[in-house]
Protein backbone atom coordinates (compact mmCIF):
# COMPACT_ATOMS: atom_id res chain seq x y z
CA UNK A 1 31.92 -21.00 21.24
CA UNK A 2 32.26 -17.38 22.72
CA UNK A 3 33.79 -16.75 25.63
CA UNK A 4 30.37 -15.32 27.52
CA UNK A 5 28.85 -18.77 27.12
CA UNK A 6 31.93 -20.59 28.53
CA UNK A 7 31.09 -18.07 31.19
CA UNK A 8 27.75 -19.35 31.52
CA UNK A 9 28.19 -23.23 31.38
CA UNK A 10 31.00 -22.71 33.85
CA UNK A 11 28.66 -21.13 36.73
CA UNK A 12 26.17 -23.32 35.99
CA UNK A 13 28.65 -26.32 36.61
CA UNK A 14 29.74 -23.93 39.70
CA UNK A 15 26.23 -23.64 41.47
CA UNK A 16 24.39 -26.39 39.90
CA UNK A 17 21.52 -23.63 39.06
CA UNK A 18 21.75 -19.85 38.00
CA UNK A 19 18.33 -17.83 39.47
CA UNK A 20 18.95 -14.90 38.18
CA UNK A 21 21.20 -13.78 35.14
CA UNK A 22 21.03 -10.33 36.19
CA UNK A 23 22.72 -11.07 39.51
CA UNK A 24 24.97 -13.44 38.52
CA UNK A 25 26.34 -11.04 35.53
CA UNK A 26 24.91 -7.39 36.10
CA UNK A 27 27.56 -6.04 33.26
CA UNK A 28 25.96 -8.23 30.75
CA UNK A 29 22.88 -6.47 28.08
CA UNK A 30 19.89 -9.13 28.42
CA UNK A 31 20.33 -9.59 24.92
CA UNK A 32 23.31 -10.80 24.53
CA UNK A 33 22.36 -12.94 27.97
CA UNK A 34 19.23 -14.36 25.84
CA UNK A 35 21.48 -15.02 22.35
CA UNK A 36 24.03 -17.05 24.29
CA UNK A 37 21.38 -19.08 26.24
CA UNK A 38 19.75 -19.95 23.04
CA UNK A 39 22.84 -21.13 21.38
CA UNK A 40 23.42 -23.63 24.72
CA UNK A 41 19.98 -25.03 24.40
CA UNK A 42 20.00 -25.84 21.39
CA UNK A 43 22.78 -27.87 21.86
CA UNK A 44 20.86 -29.11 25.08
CA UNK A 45 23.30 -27.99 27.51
CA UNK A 46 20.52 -25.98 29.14
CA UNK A 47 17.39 -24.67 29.44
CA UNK A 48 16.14 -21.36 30.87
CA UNK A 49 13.20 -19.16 31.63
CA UNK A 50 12.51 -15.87 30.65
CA UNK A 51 11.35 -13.53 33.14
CA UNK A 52 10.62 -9.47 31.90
CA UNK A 53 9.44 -7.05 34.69
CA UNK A 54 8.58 -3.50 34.81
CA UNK A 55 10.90 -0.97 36.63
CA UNK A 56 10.61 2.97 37.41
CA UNK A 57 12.96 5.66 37.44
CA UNK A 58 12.58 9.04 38.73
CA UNK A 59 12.59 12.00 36.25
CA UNK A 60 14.62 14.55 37.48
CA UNK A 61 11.11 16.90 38.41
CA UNK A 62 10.07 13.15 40.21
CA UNK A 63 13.94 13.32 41.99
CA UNK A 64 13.16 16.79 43.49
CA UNK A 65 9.71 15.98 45.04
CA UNK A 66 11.21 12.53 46.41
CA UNK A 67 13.58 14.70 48.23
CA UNK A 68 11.88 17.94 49.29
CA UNK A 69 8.13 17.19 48.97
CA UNK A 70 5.78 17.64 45.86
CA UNK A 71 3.86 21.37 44.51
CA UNK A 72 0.93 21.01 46.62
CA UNK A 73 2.56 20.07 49.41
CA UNK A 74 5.28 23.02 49.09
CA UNK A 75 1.89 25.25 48.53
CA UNK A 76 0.34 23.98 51.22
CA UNK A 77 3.45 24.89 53.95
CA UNK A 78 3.68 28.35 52.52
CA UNK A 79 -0.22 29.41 52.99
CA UNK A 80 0.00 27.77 57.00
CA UNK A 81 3.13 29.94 57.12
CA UNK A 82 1.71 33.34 55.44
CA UNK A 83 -1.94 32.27 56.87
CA UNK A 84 -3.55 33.50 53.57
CA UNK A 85 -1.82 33.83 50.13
CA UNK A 86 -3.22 36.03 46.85
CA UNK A 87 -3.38 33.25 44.08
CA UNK A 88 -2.26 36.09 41.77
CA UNK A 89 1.38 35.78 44.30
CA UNK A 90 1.51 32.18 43.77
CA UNK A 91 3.97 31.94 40.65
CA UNK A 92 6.12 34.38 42.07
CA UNK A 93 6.61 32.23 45.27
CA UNK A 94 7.03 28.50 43.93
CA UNK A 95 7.64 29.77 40.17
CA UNK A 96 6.35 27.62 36.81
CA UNK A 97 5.23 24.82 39.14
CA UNK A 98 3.07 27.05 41.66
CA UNK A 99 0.00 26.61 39.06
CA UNK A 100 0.31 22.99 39.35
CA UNK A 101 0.53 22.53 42.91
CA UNK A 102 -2.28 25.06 43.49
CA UNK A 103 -4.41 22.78 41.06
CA UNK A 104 -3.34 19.32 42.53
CA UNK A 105 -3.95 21.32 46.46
CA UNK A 106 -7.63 22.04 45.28
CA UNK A 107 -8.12 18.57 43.61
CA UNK A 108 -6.40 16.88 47.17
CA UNK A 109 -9.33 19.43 49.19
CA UNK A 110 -6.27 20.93 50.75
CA UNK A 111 -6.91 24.86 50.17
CA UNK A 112 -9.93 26.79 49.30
CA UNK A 113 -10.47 30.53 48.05
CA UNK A 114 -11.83 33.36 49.77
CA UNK A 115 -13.91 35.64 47.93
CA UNK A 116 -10.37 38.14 48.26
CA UNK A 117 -9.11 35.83 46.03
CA UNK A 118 -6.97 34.57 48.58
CA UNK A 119 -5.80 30.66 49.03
CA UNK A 120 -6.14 29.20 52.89
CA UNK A 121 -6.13 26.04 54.26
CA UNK A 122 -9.48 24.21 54.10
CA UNK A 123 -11.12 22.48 56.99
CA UNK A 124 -9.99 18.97 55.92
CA UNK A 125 -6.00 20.21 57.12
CA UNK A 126 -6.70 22.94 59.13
CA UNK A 127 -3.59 22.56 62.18
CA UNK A 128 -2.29 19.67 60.62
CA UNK A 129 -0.16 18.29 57.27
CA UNK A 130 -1.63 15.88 55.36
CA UNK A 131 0.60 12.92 53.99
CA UNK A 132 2.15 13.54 51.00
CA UNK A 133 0.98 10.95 48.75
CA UNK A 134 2.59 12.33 45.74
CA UNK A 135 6.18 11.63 47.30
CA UNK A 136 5.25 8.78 48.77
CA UNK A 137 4.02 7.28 45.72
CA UNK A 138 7.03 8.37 43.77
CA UNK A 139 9.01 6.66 46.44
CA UNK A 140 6.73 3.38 45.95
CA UNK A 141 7.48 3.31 42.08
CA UNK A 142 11.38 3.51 41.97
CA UNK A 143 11.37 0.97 44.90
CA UNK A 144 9.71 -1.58 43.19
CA UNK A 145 6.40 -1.47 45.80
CA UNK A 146 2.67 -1.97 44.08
CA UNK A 147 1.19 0.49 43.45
CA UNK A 148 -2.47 1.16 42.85
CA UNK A 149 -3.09 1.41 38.54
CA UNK A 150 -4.60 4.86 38.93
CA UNK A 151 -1.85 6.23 41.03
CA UNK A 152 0.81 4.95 38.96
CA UNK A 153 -1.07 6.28 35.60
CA UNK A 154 -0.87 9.46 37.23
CA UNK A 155 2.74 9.91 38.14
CA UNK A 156 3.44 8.77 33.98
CA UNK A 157 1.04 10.99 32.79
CA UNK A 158 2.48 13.73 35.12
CA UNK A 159 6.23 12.66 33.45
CA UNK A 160 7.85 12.03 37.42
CA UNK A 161 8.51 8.59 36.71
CA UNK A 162 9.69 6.34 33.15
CA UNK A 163 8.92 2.67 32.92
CA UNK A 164 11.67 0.71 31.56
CA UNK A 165 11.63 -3.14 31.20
CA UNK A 166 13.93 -5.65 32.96
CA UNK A 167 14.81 -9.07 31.64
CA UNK A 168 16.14 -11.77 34.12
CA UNK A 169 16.72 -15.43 33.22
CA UNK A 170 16.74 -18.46 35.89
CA UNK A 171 18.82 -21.58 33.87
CA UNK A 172 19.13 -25.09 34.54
CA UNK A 173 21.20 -27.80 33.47
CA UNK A 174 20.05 -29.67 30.00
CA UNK A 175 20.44 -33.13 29.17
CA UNK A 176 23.74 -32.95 27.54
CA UNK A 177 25.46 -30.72 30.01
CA UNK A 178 29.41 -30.58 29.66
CA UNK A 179 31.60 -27.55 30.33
CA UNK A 180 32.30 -27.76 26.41
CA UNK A 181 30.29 -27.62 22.93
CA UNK A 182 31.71 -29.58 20.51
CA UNK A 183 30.85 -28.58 17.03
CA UNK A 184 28.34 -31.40 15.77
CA UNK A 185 28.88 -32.78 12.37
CA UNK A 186 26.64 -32.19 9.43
CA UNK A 187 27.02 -34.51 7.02
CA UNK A 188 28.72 -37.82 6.37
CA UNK A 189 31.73 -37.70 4.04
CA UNK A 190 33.92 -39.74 1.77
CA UNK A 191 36.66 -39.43 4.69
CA UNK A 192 34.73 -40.92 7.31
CA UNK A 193 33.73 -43.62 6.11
CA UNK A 194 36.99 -44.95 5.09
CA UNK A 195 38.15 -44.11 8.37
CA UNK A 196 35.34 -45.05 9.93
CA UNK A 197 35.20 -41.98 12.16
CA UNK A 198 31.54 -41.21 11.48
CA UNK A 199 30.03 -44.04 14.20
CA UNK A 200 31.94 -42.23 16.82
CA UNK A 201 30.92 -38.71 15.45
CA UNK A 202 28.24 -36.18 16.76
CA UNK A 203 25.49 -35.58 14.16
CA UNK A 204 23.41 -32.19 13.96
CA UNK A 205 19.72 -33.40 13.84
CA UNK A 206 18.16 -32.96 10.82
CA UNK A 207 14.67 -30.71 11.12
CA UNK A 208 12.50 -32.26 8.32
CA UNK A 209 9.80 -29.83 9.23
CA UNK A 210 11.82 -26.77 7.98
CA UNK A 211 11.03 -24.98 4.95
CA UNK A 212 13.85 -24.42 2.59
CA UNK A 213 15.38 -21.42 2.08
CA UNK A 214 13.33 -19.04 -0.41
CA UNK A 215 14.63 -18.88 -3.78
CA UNK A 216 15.19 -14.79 -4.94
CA UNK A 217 13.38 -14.47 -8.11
CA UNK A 218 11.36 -12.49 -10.13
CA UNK A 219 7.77 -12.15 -10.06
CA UNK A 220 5.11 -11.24 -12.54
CA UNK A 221 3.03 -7.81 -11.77
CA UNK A 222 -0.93 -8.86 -11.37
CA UNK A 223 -1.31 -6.50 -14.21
CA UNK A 224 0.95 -8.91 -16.32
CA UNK A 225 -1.55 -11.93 -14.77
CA UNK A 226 -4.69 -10.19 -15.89
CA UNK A 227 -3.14 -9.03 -19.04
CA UNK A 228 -2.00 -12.53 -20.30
CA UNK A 229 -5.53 -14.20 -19.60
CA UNK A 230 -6.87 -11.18 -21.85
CA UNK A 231 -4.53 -11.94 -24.90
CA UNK A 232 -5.30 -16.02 -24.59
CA UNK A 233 -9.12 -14.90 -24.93
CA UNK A 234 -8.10 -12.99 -28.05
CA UNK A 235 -5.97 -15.58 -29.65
CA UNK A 236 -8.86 -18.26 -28.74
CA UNK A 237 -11.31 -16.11 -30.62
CA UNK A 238 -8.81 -15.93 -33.69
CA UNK A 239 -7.69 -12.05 -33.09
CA UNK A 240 -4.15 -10.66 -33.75
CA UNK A 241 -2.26 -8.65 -31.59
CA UNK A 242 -1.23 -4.98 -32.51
CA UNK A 243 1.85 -3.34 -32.67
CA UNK A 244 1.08 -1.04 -29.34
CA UNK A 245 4.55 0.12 -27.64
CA UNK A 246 4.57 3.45 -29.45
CA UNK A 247 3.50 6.09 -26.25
CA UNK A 248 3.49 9.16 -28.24
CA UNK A 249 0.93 10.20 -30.81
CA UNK A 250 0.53 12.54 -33.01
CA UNK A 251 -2.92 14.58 -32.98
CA UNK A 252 -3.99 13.48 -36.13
CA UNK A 253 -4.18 9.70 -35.48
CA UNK A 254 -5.09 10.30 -31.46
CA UNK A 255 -8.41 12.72 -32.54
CA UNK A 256 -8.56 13.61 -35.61
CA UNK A 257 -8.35 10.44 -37.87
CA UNK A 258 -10.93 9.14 -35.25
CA UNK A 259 -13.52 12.34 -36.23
CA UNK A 260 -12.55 14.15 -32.97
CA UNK A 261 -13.00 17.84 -33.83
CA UNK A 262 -10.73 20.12 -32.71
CA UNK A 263 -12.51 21.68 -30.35
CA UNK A 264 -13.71 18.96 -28.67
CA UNK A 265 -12.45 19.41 -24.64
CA UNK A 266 -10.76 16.30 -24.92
CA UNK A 267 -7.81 18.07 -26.57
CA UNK A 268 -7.42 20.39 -23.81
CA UNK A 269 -4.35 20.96 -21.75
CA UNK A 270 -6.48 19.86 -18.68
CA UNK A 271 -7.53 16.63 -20.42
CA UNK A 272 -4.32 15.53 -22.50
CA UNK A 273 -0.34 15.84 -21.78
CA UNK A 274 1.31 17.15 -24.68
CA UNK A 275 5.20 16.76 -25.57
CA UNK A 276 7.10 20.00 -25.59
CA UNK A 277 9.93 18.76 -26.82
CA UNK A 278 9.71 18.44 -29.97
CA UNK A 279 6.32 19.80 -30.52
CA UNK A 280 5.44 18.46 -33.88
CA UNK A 281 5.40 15.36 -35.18
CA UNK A 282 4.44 14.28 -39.46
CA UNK A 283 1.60 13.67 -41.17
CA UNK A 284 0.63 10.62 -43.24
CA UNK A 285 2.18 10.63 -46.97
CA UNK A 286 -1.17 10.04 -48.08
CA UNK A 287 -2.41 13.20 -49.51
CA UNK A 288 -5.69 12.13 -50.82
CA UNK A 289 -6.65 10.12 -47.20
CA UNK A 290 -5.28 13.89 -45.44
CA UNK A 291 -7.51 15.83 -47.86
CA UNK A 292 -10.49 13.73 -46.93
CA UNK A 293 -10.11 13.96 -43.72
CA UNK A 294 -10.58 17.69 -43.59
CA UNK A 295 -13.74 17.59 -46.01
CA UNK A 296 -15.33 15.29 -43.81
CA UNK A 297 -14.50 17.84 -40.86
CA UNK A 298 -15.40 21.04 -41.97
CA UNK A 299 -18.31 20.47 -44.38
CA UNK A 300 -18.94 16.72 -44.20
CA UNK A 301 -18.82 14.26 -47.03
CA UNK A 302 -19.84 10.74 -47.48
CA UNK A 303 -23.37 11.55 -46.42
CA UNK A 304 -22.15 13.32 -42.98
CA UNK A 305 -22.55 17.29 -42.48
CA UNK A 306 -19.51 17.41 -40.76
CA UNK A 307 -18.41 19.94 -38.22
CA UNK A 308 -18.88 23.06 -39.82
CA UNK A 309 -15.32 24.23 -38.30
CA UNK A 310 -11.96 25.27 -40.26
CA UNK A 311 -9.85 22.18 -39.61
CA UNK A 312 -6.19 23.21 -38.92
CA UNK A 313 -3.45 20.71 -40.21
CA UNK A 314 -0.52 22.38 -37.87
CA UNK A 315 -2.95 20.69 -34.71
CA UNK A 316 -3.18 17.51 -36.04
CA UNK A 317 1.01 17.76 -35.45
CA UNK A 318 0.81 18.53 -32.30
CA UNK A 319 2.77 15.26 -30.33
CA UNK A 320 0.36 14.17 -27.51
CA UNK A 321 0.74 10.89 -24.98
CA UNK A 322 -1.64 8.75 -26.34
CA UNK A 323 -5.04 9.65 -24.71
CA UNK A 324 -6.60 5.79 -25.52
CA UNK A 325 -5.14 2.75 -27.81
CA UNK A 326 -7.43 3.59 -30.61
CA UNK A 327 -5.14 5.66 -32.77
CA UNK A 328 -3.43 2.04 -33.02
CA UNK A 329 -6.79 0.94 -34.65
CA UNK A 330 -7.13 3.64 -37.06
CA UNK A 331 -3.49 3.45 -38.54
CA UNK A 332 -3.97 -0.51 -39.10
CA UNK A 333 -7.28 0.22 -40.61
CA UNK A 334 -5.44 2.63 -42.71
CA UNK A 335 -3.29 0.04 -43.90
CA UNK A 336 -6.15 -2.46 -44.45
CA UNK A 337 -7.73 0.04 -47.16
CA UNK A 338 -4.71 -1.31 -49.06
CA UNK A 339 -5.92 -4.86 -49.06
CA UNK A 340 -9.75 -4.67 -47.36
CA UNK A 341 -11.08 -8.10 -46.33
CA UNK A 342 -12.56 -9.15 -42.20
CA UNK A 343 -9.75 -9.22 -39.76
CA UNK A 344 -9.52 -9.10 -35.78
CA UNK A 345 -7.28 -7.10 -33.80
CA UNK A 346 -6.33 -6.20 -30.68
CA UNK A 347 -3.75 -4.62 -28.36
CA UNK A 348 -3.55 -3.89 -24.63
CA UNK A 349 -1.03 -1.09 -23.27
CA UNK A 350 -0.97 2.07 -21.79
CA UNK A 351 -2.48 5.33 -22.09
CA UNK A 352 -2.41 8.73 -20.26
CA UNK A 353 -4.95 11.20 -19.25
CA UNK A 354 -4.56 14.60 -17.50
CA UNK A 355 -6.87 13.48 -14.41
CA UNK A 356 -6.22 13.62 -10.61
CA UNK A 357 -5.17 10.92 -8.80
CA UNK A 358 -7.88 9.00 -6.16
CA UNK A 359 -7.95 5.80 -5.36
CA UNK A 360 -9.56 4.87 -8.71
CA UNK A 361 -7.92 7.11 -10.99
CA UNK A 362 -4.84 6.82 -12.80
CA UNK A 363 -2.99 9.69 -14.73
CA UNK A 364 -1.81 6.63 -16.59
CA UNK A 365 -3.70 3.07 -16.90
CA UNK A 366 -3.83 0.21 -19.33
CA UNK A 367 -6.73 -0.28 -22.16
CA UNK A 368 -7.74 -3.51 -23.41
CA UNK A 369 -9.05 -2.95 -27.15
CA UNK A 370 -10.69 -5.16 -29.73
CA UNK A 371 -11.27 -4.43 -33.25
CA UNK A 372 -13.36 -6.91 -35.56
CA UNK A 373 -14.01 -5.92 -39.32
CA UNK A 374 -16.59 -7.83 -41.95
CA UNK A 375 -18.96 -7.42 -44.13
CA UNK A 376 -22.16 -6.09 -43.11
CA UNK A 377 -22.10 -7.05 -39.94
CA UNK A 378 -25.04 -4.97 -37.40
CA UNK A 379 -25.38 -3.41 -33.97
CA UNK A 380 -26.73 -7.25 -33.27
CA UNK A 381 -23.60 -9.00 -34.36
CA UNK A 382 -21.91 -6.41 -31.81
CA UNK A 383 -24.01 -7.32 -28.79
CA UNK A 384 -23.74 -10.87 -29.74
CA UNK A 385 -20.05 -10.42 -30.03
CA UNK A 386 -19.81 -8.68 -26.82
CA UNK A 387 -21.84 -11.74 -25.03
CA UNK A 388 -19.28 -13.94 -26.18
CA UNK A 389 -16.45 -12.27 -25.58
CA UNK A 390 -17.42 -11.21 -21.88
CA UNK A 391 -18.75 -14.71 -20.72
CA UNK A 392 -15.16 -15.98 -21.14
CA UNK A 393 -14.02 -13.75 -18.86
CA UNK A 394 -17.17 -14.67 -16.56
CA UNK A 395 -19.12 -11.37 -16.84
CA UNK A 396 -22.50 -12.68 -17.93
CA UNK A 397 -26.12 -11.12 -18.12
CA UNK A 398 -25.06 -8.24 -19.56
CA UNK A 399 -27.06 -4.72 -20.27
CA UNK A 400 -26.16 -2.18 -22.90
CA UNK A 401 -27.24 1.67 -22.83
CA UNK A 402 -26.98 3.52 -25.70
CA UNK A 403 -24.22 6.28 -25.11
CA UNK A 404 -22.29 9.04 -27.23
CA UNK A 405 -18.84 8.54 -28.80
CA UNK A 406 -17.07 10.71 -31.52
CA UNK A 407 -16.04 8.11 -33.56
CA UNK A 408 -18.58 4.96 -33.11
CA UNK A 409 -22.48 5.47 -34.22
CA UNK A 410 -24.47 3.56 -32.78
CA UNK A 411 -22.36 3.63 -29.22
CA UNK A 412 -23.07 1.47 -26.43
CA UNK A 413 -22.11 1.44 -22.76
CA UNK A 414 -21.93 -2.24 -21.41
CA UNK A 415 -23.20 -2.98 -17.90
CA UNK A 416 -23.00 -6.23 -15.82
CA UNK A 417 -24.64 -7.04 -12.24
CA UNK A 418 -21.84 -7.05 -9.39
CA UNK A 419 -22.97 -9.19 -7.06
CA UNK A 420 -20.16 -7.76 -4.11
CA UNK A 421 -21.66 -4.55 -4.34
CA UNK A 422 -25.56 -5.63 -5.91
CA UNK A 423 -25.63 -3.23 -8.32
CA UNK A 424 -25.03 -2.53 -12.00
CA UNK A 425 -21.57 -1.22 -13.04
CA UNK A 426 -20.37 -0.77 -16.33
CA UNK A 427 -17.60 -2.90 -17.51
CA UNK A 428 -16.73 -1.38 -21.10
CA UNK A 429 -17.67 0.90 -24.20
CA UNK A 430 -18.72 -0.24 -27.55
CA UNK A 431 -19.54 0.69 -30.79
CA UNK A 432 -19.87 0.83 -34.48
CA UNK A 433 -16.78 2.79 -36.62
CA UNK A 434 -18.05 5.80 -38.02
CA UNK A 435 -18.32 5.66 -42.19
CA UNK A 436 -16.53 9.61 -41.41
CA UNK A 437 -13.90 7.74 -39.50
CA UNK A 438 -13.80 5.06 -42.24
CA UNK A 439 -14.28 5.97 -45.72
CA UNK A 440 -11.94 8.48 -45.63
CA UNK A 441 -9.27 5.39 -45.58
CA UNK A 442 -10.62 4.29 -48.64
CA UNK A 443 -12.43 1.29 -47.05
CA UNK A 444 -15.60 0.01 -48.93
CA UNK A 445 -19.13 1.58 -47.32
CA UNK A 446 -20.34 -2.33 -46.69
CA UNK A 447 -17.08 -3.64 -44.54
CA UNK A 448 -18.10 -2.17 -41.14
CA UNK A 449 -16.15 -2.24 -38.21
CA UNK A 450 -16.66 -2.99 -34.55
CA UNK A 451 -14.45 -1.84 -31.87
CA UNK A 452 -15.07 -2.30 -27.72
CA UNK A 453 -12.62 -1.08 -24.88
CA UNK A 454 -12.35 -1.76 -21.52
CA UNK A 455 -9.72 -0.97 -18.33
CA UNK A 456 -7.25 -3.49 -17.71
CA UNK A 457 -7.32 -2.34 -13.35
CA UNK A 458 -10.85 -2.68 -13.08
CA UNK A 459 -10.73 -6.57 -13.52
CA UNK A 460 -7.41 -7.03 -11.70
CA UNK A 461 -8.72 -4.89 -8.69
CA UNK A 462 -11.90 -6.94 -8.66
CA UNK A 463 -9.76 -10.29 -8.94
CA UNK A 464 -7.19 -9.72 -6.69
CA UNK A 465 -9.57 -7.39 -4.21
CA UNK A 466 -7.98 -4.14 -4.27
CA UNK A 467 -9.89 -1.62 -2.98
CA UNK A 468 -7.18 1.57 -3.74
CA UNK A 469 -5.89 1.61 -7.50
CA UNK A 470 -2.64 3.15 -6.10
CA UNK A 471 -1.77 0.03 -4.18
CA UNK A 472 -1.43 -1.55 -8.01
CA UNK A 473 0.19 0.86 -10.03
CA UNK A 474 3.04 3.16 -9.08
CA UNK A 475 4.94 3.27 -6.15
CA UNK A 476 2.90 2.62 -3.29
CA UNK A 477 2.74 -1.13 -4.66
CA UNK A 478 3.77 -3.51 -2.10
CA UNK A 479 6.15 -6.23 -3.47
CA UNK A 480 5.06 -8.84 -0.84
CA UNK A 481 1.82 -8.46 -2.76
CA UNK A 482 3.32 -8.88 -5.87
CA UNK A 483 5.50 -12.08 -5.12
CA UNK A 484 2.67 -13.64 -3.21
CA UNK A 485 -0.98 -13.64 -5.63
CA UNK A 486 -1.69 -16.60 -7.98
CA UNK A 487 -2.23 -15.74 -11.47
CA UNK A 488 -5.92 -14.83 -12.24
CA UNK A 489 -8.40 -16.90 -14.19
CA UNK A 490 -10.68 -15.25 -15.36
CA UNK A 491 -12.72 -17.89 -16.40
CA UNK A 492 -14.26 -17.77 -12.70
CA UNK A 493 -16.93 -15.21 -12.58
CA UNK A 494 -15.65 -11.65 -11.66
CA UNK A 495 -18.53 -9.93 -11.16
């Protein structure tokens, strides 16, 4: 026990009742008054009341007109001394606070102005003073006196007087008063009970309403949440994951293994971030896949017209952040050429794009891809995929509208209705592989290819109702929000 509360218990013993901390010790901060009381009550040796009060002091500017009168009033003397005063002469008798006590004097219907330009005293104190209301009211405040609300608005918004707040405590005796604490006990030991100390011990009650103390740990990002749910519906559909952690592309398998030509704006510096350090990267070993490549971009082949363009190899090494997860997709459907048969892949990782940051933009976000290859599958085995494949996720009713994509012909846009906001929004891309994207690999004409993409924030915003991307990616991420959300289910309907 501190010596302060000693203090305390032994004054209370003293006068039976404290009224008022502050008299009783003046020295002390409220504060510590108030930690000190607490500690006694909750060993019931008291209990108190809180009392908090507002108090004024005088500003130095609120000192002066306590003591010698306020602007106007000042003002006011000199014009019943002078008998008429030029306003222009005003700063030069009262200085920087003339203007102010000429304006509060005309607001008070004090002084008036002659058509000279000259300040007298008005009727309303013509051969007499006026009270000084200003000083009184000043006065009022650091006394402790009510005061009207509009008055005492006034004198703050003028700066003459600073509220400050005053804490006082009144304390009575508690039930188990005694000029000491003794420490209570916490638990029962092995000691006594042998000695059979513990029936004459004092136990600390046990608060069985308390929540324990919480446990430091880790926490998975909502990101992580949505993402897991995403690979389960995979795996449930029988899809394998890809191989997606490497960040860096070369230009080849980012555009140009995906029959994006060269001059298409998507591999501009506004668009894409490219490395500058090293600025190259290799080509595939595969001369005769390379060669093809180029044929089917400058002059077409395997039934396409291609381009029309010279195709440059030295910018398919240019080393670019990987603009979508795609280039993933066309280096295992490289490798499938090998050995071509149906599979289904997947992957779901990050890419970057040159944009500008709002709240739903990213320079970098996550893309959740699917790949399924057969034979002779249709555009209706797509949108029949696509049903499936969203209604575990709870999007249902879906639209498609035919759109435009370099490497997929036909292309689809996929739209769902969002009941929050009752409209249509679009909830992924789609397509069919390109046989200029394909063939070149050395894949057979009848084993098409499907592919789909979608954002990995767009869901996890919707689920976990952000409204600003930037409050789930990147550094303005609260971690309260992090430690705190459920995982997401996305078998409950998200739009």
């Amino acid at each position: 026990m501190s010596d302060f509360q000693l203090q305390i218990l032994g004054k209370l013993g003293d006068l039976g009742e404290i009224s008022s901390t502050l008299q009783v010790f003046p020295s002390v901060d409220p504060q510590d008054v108030l930690s000190a009381l607490n500690s006694l009550k909750a060993h019931e040796k008291l209990d108190f009341k809180r009392y908090d009060s507002i108090l004024y002091t005088a500003t130095d500017e609120g000192k002066e007109i306590a003591a010698h009168g306020s602007h106007e009033m000042k003002l006011l003397q000199l014009i019943n001394e002078v008998g008429k005063l030029q306003i222009r002469d005003v700063p030069t008798k009262l200085g920087s606070n003339g203007k102010v006590g000429q304006a509060r004097a005309f607001k008070n219907g004090w002084i008036s102005k002659t058509k000279e330009n000259e300040l007298e005293p008005s009727e309303k104190v013509k051969g007499q003073l006026p009270a000084d209301e200003t000083q009184l009211a000043i006065t009022k405040a650091v006394n402790g006196e009510k005061l009207d609300d509009k008055v005492l608005t006034d004198l703050k918004k003028r700066k003459l007087i600073i509220p400050r707040k005053q804490t006082d405590f009144s304390v009575t005796k508690g039930s188990d008063f005694s000029l000491e604490v003794a420490k209570p006990e916490t638990d029962i030991t092995t000691d006594m009970i042998v000695s059979g100390s513990y029936k004459d011990a004092h136990f600390k009650p046990y608060n069985f309403n308390s929540q324990g103390i919480t446990i430091n740990s880790g926490s998975l990002h909502p990101l992580s949440k949505v993402r897991e749910e995403f690979r389960q519906i995979f795996f449930g559909m029988g899809f394998t994951e890809m191989p997606s952690n490497q960040y860096v592309e070369t230009g080849f398998w980012n555009f140009d293994a995906l029959y994006v030509p060269q001059q298409h704006p998507a591999r501009d510096l506004q668009d894409t971030f490219y490395i500058k350090d090293p600025l190259t990267g290799g080509l595939p070993s595969d001369t005769s896949y390379m060669s093809d490549v180029k044929a089917v971009h400058e002059n077409g082949k395997f039934d396409s017209v291609g381009y029309r363009y010279t195709w440059k190899e030295q910018e398919c090494q240019r080393l670019v952040l990987r603009t979508h997860t795609t280039p993933i997709s066309a280096s295992m459907l490289h490798k499938l050429a090998a050995k071509p048969g149906p599979v289904r892949l997947f992957s779901i990782d990050r890419v970057f794009r040159n944009e500008a940051v709002d709240a739903t933009h990213l320079a970098e976000f996550h893309q959740v891809e699917g790949v399924l290859a057969d034979y002779n599958i249709t555009l209706g085995d797509l949108i029949k995929f696509m049903e499936e494949f969203f209604a575990k996720m709870g999007v249902t009713g879906l639209r498609f509208k035919p759109t435009y994509n370099p490497y997929t012909e036909p292309s689809m846009e996929i739209f769902s209705w969002h009941e929050g906001l009752k409209k249509w929004v679009e909830v992924g891309n789609s397509g069919m592989f390109r046989a200029e994207m394909l063939e070149p690999m050395g894949l057979p004409r009848d084993l098409r290819v499907l592919g789909w993409g979608l954002s990995l924030e767009r869901p996890t915003m919707i689920k976990y109702n952000v409204q600003n991307i930037r409050e789930l990616l990147g550094h303005k991420v609260s971690l309260d929000f992090i430690e705190t959300n459920p995982a997401a289910r996305l078998d409950e309907e998200l739009y």
